[in-house]
PDB file of N, CA and C in Angstrom:
ATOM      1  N   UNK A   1       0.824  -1.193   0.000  1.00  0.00           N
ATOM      2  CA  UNK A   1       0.000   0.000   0.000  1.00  0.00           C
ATOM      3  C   UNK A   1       0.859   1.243   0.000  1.00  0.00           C
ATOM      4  N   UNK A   2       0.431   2.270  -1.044  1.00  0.00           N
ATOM      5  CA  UNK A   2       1.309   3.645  -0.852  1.00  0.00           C
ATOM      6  C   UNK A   2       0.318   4.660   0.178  1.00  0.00           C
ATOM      7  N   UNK A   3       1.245   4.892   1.177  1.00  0.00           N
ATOM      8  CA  UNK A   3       0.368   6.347   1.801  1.00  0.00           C
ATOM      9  C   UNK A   3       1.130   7.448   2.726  1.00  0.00           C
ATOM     10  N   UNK A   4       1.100   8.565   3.139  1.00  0.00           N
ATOM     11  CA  UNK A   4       1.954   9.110   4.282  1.00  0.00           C
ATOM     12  C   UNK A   4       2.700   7.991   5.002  1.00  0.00           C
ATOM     13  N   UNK A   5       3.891   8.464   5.105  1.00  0.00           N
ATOM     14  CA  UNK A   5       4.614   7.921   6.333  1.00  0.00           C
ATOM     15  C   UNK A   5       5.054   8.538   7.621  1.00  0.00           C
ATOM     16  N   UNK A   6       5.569   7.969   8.272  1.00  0.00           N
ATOM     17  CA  UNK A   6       5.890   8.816   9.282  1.00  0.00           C
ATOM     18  C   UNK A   6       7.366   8.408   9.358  1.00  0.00           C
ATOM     19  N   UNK A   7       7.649   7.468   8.592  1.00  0.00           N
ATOM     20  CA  UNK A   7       9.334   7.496   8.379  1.00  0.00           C
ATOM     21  C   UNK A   7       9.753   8.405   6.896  1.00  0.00           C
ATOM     22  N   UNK A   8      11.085   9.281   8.050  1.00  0.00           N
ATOM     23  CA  UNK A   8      11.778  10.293   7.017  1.00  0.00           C
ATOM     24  C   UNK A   8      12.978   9.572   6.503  1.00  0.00           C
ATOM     25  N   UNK A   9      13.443  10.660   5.311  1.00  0.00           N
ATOM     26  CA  UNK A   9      14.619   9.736   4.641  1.00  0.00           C
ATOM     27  C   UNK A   9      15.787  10.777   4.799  1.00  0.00           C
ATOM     28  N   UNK A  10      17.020  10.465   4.897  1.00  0.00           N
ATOM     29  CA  UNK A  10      18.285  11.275   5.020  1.00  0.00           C
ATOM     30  C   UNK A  10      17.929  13.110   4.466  1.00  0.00           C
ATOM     31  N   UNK A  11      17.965  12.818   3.206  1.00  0.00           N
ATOM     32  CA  UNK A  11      18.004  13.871   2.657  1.00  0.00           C
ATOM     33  C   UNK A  11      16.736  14.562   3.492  1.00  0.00           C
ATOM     34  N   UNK A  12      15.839  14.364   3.920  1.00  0.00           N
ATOM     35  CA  UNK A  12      14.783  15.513   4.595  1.00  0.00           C
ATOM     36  C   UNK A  12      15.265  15.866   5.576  1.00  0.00           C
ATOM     37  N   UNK A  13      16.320  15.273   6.297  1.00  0.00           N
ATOM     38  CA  UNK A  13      16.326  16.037   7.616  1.00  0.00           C
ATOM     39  C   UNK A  13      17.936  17.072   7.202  1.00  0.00           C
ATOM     40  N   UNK A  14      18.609  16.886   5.985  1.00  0.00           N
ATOM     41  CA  UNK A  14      19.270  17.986   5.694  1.00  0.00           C
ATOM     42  C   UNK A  14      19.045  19.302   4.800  1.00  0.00           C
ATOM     43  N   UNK A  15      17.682  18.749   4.092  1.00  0.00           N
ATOM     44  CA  UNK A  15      17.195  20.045   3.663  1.00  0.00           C
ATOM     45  C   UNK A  15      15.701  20.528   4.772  1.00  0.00           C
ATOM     46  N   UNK A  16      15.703  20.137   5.784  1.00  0.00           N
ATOM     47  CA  UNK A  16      14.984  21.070   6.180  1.00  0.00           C
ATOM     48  C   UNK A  16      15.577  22.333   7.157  1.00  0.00           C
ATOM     49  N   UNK A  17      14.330  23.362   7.192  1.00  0.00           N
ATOM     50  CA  UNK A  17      14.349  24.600   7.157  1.00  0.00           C
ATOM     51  C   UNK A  17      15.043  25.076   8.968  1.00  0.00           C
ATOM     52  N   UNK A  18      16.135  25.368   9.408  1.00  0.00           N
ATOM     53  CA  UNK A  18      15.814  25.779  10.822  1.00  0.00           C
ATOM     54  C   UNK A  18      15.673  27.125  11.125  1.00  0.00           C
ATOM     55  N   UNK A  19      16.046  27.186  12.533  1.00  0.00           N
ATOM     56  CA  UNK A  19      16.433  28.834  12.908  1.00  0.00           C
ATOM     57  C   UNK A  19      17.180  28.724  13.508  1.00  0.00           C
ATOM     58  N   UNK A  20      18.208  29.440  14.030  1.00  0.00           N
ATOM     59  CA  UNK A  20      19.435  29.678  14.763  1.00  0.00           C
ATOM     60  C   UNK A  20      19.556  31.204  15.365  1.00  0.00           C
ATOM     61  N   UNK A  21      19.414  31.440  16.775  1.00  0.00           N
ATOM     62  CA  UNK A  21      19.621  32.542  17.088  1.00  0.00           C
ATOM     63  C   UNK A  21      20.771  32.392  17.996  1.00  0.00           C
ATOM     64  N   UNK A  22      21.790  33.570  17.676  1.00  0.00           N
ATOM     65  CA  UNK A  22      23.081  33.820  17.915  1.00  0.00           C
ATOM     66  C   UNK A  22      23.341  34.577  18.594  1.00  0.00           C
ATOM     67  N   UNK A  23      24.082  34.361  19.499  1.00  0.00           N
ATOM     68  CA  UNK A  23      24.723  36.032  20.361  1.00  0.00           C
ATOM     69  C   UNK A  23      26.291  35.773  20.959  1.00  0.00           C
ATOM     70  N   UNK A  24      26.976  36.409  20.335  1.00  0.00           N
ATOM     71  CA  UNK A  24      28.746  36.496  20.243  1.00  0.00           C
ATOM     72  C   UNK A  24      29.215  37.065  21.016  1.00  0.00           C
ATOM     73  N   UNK A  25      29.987  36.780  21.957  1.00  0.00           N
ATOM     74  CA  UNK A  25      31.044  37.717  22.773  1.00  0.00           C
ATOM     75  C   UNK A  25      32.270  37.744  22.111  1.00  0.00           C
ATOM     76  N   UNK A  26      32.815  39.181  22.572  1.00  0.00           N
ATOM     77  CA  UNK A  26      34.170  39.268  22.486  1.00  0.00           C
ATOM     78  C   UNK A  26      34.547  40.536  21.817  1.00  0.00           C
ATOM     79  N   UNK A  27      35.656  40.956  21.248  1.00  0.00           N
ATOM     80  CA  UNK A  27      35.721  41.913  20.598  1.00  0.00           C
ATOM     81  C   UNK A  27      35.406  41.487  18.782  1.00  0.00           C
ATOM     82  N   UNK A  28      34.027  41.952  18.998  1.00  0.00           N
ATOM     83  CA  UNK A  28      32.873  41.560  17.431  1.00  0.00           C
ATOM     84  C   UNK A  28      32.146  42.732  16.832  1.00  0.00           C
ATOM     85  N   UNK A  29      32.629  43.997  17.940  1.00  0.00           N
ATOM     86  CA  UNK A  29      32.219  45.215  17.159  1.00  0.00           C
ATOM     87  C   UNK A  29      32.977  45.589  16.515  1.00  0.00           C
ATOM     88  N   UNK A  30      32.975  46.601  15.752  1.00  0.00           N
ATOM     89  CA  UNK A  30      34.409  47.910  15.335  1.00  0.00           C
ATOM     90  C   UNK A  30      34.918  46.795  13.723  1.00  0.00           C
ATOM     91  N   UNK A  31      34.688  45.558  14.129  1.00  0.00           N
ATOM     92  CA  UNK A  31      35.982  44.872  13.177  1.00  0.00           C
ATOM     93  C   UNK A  31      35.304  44.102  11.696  1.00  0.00           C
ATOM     94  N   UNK A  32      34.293  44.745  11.324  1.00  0.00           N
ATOM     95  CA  UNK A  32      33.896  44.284  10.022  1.00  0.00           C
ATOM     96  C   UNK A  32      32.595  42.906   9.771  1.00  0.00           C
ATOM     97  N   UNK A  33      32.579  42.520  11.686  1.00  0.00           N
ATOM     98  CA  UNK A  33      31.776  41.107  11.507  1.00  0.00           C
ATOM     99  C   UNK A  33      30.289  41.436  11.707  1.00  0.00           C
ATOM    100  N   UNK A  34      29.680  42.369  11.527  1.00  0.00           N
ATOM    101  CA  UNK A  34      28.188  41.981  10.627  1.00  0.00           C
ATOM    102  C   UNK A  34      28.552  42.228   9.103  1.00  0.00           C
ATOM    103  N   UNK A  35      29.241  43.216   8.731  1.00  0.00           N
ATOM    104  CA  UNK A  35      29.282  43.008   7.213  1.00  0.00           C
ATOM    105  C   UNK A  35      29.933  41.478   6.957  1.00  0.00           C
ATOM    106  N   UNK A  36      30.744  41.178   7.688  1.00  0.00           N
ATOM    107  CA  UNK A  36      31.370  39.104   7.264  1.00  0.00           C
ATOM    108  C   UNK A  36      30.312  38.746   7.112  1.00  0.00           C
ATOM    109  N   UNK A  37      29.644  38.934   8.118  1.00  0.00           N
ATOM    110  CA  UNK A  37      28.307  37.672   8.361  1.00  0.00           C
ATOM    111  C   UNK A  37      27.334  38.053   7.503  1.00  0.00           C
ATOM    112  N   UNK A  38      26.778  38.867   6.691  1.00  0.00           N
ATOM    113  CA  UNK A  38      26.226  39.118   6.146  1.00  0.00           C
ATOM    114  C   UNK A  38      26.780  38.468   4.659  1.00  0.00           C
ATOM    115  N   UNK A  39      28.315  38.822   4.524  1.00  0.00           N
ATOM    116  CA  UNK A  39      28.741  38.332   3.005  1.00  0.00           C
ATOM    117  C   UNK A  39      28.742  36.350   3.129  1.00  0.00           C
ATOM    118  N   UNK A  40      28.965  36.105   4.545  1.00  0.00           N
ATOM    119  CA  UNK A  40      28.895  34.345   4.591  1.00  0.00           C
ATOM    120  C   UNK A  40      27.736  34.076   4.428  1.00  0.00           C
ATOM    121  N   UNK A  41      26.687  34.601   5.237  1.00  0.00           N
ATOM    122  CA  UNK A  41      25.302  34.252   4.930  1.00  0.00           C
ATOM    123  C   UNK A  41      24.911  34.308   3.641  1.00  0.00           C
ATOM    124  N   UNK A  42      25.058  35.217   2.556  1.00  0.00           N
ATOM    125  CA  UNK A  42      24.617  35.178   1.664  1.00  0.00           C
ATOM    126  C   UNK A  42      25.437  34.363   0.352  1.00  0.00           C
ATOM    127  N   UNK A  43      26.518  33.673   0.872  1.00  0.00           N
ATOM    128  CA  UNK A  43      27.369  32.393   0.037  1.00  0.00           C
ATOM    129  C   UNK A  43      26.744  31.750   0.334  1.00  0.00           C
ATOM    130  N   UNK A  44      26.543  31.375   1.351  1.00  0.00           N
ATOM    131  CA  UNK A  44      25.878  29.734   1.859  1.00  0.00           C
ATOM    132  C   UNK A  44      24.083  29.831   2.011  1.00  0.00           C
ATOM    133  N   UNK A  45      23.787  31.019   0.825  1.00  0.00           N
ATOM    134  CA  UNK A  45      22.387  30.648   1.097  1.00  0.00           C
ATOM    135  C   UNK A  45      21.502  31.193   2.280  1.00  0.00           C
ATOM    136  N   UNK A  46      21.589  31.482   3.444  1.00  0.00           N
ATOM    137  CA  UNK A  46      21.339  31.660   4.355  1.00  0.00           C
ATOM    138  C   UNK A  46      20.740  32.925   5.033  1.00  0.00           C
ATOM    139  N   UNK A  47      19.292  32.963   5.044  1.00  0.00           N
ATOM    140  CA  UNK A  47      18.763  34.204   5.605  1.00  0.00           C
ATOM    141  C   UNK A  47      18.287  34.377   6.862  1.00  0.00           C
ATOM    142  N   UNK A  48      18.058  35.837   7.460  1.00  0.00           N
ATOM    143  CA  UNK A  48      18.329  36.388   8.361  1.00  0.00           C
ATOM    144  C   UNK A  48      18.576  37.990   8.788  1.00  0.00           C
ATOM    145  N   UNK A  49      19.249  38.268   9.840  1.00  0.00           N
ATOM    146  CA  UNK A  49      19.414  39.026   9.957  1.00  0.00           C
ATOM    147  C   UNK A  49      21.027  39.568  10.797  1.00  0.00           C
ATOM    148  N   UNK A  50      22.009  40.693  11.458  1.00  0.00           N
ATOM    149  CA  UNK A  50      22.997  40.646  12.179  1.00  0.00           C
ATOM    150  C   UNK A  50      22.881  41.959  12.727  1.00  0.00           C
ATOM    151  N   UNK A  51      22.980  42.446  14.106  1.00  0.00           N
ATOM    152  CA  UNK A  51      23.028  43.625  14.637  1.00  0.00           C
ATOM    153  C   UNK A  51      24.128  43.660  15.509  1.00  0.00           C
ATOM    154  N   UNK A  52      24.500  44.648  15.617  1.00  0.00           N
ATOM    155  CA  UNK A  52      25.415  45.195  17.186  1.00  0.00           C
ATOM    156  C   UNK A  52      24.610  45.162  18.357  1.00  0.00           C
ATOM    157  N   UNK A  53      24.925  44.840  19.695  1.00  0.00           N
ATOM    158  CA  UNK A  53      23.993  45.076  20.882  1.00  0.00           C
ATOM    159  C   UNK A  53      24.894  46.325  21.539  1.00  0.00           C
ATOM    160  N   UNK A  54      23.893  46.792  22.419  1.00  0.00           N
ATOM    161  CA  UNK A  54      24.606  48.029  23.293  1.00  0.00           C
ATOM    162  C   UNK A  54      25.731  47.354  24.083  1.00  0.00           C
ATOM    163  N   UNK A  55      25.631  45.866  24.469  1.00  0.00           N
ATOM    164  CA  UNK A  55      26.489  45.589  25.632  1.00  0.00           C
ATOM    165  C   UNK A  55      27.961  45.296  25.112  1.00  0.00           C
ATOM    166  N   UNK A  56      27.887  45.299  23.786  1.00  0.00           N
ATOM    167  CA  UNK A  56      29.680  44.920  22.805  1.00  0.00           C
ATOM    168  C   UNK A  56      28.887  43.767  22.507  1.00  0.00           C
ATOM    169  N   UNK A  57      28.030  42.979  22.516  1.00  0.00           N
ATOM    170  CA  UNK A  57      28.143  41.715  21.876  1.00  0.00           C
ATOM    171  C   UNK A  57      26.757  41.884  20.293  1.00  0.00           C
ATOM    172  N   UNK A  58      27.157  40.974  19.676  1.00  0.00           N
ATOM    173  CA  UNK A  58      26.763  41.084  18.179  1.00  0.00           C
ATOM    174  C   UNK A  58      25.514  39.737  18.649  1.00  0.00           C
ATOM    175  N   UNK A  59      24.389  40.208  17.939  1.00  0.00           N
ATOM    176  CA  UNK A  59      23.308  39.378  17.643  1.00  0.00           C
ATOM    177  C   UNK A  59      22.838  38.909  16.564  1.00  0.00           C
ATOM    178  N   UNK A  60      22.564  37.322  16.041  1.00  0.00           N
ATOM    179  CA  UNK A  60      22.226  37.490  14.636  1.00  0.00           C
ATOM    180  C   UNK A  60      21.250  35.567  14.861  1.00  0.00           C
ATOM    181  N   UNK A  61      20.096  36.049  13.832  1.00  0.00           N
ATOM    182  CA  UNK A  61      19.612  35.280  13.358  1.00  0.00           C
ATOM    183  C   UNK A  61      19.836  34.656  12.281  1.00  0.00           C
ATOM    184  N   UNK A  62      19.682  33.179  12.379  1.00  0.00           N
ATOM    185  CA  UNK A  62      19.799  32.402  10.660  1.00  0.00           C
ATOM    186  C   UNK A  62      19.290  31.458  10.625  1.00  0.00           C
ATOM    187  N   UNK A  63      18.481  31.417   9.671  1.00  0.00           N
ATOM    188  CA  UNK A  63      17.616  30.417   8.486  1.00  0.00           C
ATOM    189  C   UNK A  63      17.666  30.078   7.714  1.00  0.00           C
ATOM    190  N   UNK A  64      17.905  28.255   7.146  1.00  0.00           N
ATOM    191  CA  UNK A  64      17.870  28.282   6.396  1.00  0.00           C
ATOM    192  C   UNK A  64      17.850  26.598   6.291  1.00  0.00           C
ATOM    193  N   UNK A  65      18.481  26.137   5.178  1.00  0.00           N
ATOM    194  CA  UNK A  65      18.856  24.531   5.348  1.00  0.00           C
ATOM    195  C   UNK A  65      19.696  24.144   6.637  1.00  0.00           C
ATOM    196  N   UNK A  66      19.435  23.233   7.375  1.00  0.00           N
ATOM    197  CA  UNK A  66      20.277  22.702   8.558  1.00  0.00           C
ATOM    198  C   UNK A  66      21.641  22.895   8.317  1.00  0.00           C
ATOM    199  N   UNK A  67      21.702  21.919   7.389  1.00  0.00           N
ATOM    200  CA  UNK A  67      23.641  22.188   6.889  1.00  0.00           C
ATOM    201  C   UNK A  67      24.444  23.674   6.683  1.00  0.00           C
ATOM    202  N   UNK A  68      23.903  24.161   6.080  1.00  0.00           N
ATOM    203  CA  UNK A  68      23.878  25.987   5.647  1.00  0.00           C
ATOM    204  C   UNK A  68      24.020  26.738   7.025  1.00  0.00           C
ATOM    205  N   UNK A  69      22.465  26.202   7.929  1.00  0.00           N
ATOM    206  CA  UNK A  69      23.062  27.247   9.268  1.00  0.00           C
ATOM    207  C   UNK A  69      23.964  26.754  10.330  1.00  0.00           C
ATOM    208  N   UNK A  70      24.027  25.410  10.454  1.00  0.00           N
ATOM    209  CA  UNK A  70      25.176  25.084  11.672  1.00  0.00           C
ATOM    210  C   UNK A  70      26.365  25.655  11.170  1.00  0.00           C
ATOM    211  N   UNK A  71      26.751  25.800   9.462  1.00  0.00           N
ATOM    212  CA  UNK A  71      27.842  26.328   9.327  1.00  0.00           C
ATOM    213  C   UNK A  71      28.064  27.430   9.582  1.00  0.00           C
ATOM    214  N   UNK A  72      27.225  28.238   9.599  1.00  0.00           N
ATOM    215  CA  UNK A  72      26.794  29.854   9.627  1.00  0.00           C
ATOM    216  C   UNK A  72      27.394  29.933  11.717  1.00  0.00           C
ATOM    217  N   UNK A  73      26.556  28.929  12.162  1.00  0.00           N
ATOM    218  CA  UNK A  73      27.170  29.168  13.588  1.00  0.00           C
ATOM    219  C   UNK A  73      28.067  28.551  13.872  1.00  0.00           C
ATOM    220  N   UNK A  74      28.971  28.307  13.155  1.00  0.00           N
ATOM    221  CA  UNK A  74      30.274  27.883  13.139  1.00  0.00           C
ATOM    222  C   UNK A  74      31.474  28.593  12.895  1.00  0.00           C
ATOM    223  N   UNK A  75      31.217  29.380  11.805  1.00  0.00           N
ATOM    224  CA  UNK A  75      31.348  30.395  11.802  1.00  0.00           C
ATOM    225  C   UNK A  75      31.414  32.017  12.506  1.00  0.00           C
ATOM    226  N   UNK A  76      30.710  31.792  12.835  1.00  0.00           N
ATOM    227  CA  UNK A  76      30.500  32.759  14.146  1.00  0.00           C
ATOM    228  C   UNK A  76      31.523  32.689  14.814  1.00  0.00           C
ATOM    229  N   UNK A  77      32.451  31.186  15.212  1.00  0.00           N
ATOM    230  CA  UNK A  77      33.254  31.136  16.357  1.00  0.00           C
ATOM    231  C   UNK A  77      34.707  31.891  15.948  1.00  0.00           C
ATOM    232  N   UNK A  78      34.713  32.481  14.482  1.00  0.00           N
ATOM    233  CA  UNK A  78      35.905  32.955  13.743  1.00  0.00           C
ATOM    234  C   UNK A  78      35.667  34.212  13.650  1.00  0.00           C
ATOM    235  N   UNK A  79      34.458  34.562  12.580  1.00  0.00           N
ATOM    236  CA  UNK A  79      34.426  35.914  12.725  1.00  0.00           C
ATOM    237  C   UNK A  79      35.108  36.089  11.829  1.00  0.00           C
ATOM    238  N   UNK A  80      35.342  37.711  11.474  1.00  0.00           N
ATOM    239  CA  UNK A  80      36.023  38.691  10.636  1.00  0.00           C
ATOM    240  C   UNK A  80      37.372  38.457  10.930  1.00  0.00           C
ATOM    241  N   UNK A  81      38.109  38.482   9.861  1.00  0.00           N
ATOM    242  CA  UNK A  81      39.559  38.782  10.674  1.00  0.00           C
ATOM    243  C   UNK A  81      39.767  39.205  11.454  1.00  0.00           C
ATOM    244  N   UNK A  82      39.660  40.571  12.007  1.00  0.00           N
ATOM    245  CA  UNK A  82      40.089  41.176  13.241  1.00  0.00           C
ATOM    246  C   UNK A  82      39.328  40.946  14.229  1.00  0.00           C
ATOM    247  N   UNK A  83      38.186  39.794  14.230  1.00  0.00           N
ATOM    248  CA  UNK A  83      37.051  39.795  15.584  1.00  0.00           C
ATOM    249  C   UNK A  83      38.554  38.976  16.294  1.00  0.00           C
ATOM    250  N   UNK A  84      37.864  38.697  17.709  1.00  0.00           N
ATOM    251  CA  UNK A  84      38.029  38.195  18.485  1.00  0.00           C
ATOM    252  C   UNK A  84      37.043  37.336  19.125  1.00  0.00           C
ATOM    253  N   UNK A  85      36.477  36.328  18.855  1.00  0.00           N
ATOM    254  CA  UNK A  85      35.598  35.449  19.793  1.00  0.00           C
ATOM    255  C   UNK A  85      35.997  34.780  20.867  1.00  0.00           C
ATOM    256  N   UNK A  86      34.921  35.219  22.278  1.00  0.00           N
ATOM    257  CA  UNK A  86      35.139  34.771  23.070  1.00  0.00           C
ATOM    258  C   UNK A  86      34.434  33.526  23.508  1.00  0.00           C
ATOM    259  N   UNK A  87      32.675  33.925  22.640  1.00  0.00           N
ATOM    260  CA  UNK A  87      32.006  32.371  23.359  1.00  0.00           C
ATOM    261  C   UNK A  87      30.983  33.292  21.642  1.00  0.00           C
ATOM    262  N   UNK A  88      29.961  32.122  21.846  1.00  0.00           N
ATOM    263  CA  UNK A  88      28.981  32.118  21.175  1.00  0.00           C
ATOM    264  C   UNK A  88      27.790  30.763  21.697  1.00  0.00           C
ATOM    265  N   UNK A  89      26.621  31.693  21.824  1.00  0.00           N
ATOM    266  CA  UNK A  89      25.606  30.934  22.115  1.00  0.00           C
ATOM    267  C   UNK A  89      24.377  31.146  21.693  1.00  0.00           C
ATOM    268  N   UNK A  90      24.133  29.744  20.899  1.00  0.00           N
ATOM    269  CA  UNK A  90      23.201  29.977  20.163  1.00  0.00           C
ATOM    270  C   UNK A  90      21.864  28.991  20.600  1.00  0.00           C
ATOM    271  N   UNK A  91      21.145  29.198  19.772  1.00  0.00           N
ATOM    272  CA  UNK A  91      19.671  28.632  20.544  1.00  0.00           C
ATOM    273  C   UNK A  91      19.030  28.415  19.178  1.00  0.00           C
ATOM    274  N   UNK A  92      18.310  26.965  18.903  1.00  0.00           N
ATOM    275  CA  UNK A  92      17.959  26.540  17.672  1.00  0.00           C
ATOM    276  C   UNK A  92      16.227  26.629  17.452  1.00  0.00           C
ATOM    277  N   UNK A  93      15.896  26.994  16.416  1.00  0.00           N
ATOM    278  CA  UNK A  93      14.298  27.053  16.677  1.00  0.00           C
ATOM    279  C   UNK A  93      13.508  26.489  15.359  1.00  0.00           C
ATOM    280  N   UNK A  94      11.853  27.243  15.670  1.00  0.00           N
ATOM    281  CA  UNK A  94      11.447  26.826  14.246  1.00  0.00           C
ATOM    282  C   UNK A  94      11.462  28.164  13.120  1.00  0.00           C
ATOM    283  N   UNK A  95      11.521  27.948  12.143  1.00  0.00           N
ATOM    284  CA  UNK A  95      11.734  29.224  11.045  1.00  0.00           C
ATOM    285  C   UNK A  95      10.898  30.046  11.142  1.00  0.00           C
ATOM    286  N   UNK A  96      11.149  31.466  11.006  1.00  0.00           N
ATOM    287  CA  UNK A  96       9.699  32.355  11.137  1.00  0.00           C
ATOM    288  C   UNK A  96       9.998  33.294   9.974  1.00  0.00           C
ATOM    289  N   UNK A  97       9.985  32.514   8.832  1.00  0.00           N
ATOM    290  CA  UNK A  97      10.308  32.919   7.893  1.00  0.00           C
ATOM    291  C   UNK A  97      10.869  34.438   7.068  1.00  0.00           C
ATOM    292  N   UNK A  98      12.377  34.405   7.529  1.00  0.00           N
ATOM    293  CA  UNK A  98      13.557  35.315   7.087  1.00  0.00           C
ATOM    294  C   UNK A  98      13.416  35.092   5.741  1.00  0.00           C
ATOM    295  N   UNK A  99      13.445  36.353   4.742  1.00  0.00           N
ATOM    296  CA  UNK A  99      14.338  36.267   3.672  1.00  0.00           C
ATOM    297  C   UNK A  99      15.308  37.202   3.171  1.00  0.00           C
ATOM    298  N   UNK A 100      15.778  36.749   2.775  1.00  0.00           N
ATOM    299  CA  UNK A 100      17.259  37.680   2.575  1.00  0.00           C
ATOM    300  C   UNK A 100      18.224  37.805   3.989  1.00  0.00           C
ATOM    301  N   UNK A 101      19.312  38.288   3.878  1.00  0.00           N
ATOM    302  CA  UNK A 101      20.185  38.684   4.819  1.00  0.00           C
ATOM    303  C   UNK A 101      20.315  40.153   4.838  1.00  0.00           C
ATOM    304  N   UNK A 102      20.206  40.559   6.186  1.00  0.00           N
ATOM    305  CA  UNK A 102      20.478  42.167   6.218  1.00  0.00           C
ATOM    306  C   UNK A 102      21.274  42.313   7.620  1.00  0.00           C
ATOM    307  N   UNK A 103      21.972  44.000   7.659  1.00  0.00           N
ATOM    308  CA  UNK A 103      22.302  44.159   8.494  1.00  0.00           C
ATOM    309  C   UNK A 103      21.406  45.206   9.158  1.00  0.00           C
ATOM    310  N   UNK A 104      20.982  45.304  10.258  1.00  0.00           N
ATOM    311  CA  UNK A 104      20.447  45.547  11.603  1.00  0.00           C
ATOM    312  C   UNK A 104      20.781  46.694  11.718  1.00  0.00           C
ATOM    313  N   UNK A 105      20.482  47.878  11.849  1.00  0.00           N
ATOM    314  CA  UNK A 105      21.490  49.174  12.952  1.00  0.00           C
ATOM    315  C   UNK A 105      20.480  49.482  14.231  1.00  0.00           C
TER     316      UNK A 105
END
């Protein structure tokens, strides 16, 4: 008999959709990393958003394929050349549908 399943196959659980919300310590202002994150996000596909916070630390959302955003917060742990990361912690969700990548002011 063909009908719904409730068994998934590889490929669905790497193209589906997540969310990833981000928040970076360290020295991540001043040094170019929302414009990075903005130019990585938009190689790898990946939408969203990246702001500065008042406290020095950088905030950023991302959506997109699973594979696409763990790299995206993987990323994060590098940063711009001149960042400095100290921690990054992120928190995974359901999509609330981002498109495009922008930067925040």
């Amino acid at each position: 008999m063909s009908g719904p399943s409730d068994e998934g196959t590889d490929h669905e659980a790497t193209d589906e959709r997540v969310r990833a919300h981000v928040f970076v310590t360290g020295r991540v202002q001043g040094v170019y990393y929302r414009d990075s994150t903005r130019e990585a996000a938009r190689e790898r596909g990946v939408d969203g958003w990246v702001r500065n916070l008042d406290d020095g630390r950088v905030e950023a959302v991302f959506e997109g394929p699973r594979d696409a955003v763990e790299g995206m917060v993987e990323w994060c742990h590098t940063g711009s050349d001149a960042a400095v990361v100290e921690d990054v912690d992120v928190e995974y969700g359901d999509p609330e549908g981002e498109t495009g990548f922008v930067v925040r002011r």
